[in-house]
C-alpha atoms as a PDB file:
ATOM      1  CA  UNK A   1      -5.380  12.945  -1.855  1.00  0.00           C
ATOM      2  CA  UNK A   2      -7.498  11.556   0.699  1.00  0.00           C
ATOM      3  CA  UNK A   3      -9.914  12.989   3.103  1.00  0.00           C
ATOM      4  CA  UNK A   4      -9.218   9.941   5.253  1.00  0.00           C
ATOM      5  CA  UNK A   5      -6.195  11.090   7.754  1.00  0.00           C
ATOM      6  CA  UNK A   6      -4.370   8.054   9.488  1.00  0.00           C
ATOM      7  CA  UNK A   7      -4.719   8.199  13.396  1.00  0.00           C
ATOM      8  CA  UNK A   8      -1.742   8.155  15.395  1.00  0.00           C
ATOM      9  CA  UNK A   9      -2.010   4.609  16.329  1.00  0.00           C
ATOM     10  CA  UNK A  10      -2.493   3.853  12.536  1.00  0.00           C
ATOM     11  CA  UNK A  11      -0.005   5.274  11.777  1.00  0.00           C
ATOM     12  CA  UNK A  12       2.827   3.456  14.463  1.00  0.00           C
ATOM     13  CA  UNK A  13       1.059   0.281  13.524  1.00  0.00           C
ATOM     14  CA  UNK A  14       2.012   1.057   9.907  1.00  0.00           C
ATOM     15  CA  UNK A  15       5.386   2.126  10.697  1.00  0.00           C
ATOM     16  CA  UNK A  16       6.170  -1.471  12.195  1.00  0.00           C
ATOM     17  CA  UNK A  17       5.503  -3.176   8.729  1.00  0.00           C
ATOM     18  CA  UNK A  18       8.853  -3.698   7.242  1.00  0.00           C
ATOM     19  CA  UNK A  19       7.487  -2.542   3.741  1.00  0.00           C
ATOM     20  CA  UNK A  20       6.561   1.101   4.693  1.00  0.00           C
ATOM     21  CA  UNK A  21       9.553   3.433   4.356  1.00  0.00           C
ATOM     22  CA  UNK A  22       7.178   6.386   6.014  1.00  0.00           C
ATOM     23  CA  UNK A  23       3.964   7.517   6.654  1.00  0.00           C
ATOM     24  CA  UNK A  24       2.233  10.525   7.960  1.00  0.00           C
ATOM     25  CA  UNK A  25      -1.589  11.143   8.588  1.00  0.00           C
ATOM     26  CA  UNK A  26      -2.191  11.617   5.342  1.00  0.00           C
ATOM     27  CA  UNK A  27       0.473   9.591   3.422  1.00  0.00           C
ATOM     28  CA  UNK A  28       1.811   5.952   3.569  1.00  0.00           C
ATOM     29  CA  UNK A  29       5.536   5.654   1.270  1.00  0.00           C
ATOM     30  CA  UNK A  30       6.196   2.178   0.711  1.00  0.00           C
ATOM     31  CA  UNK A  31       9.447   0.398   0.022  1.00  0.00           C
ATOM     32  CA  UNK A  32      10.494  -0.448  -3.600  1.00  0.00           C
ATOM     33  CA  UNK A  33      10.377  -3.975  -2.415  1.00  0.00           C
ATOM     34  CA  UNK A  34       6.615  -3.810  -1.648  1.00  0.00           C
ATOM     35  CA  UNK A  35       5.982  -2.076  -4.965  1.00  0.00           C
ATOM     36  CA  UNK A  36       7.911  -5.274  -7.017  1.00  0.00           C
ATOM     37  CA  UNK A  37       5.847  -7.818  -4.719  1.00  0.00           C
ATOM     38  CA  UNK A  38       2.757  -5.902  -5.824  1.00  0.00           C
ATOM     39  CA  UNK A  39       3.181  -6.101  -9.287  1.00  0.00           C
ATOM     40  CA  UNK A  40       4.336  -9.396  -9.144  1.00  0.00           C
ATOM     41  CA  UNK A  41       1.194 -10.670  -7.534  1.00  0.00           C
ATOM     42  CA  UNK A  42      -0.906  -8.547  -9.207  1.00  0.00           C
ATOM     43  CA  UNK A  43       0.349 -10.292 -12.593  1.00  0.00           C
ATOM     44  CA  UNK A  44      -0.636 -13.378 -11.512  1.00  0.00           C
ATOM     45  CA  UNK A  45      -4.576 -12.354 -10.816  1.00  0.00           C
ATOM     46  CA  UNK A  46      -4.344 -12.045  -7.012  1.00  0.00           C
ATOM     47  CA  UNK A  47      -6.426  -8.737  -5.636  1.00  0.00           C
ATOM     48  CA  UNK A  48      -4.505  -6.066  -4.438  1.00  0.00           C
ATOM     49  CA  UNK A  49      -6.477  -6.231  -1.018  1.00  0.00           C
ATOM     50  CA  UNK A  50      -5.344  -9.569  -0.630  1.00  0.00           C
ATOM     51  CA  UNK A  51      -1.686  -8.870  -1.468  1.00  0.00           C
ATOM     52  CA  UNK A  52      -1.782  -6.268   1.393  1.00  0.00           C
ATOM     53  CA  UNK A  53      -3.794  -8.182   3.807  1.00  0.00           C
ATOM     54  CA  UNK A  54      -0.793 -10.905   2.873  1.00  0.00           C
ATOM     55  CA  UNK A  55       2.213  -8.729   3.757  1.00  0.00           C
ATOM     56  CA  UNK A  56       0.568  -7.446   6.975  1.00  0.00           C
ATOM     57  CA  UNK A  57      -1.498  -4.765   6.045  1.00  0.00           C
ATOM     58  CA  UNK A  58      -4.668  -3.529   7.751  1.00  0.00           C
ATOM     59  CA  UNK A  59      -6.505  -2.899   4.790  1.00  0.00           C
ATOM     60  CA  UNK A  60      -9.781  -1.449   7.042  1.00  0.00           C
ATOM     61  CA  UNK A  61      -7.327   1.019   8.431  1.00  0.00           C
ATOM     62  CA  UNK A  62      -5.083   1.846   5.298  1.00  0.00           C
ATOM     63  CA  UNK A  63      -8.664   2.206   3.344  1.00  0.00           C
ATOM     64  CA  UNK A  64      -9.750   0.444  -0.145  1.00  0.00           C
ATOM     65  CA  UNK A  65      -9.411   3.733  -2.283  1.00  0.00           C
ATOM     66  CA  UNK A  66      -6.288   4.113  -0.823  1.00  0.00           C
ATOM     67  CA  UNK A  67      -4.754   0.335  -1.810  1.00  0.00           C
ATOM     68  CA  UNK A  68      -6.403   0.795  -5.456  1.00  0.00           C
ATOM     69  CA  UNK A  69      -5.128   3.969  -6.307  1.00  0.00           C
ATOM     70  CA  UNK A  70      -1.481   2.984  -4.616  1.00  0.00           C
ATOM     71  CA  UNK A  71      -2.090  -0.289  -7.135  1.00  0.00           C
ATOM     72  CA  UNK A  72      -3.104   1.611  -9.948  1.00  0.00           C
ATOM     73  CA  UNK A  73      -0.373   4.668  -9.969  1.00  0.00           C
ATOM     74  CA  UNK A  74       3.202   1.295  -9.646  1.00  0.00           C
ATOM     75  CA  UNK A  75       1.103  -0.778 -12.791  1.00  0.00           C
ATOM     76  CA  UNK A  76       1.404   2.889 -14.559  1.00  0.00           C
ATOM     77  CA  UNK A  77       5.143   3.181 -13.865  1.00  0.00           C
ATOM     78  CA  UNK A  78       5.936  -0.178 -14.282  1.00  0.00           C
ATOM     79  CA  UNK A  79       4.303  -0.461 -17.942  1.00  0.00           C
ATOM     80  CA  UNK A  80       6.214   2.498 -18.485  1.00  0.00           C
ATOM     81  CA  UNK A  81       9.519   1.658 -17.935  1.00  0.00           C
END
């Protein structure tokens, strides 16, 4: 878990994306949609800052640990199923 808690303002910016299903100060869910666009792009070599600074993501306030760990947790599922 992070040590990095999303302000309120964050976190109603966040909620405005269309591919966040919730978020709290210390957690961001995001839709299964986002998650398939992810890997997706990912596959084809783009960097998974770019793919959220693409679909509207403030990647300064969302945090880079945050995005690679997020990345790193749907490759694991998805090479799994």
């Amino acid at each position: 878990m992070t040590k990095n808690f999303l302000t309120p303002h964050q976190q109603n910016e966040l909620k405005k994306n269309p591919y966040v299903k919730a978020v709290s100060n210390k957690a961001i869910t995001y839709t299964d949609e986002f998650k398939r666009l992810f890997i997706a792009q990912s596959e084809t070599g783009k960097l998974p800052r770019e793919i959220f600074e693409e679909a509207g993501f403030d990647v300064e306030a969302i945090g880079i640990t945050r995005i690679h760990r997020a990345g790193t947790r749907w490759r694991t599922a998805y090479k799994k199923r």
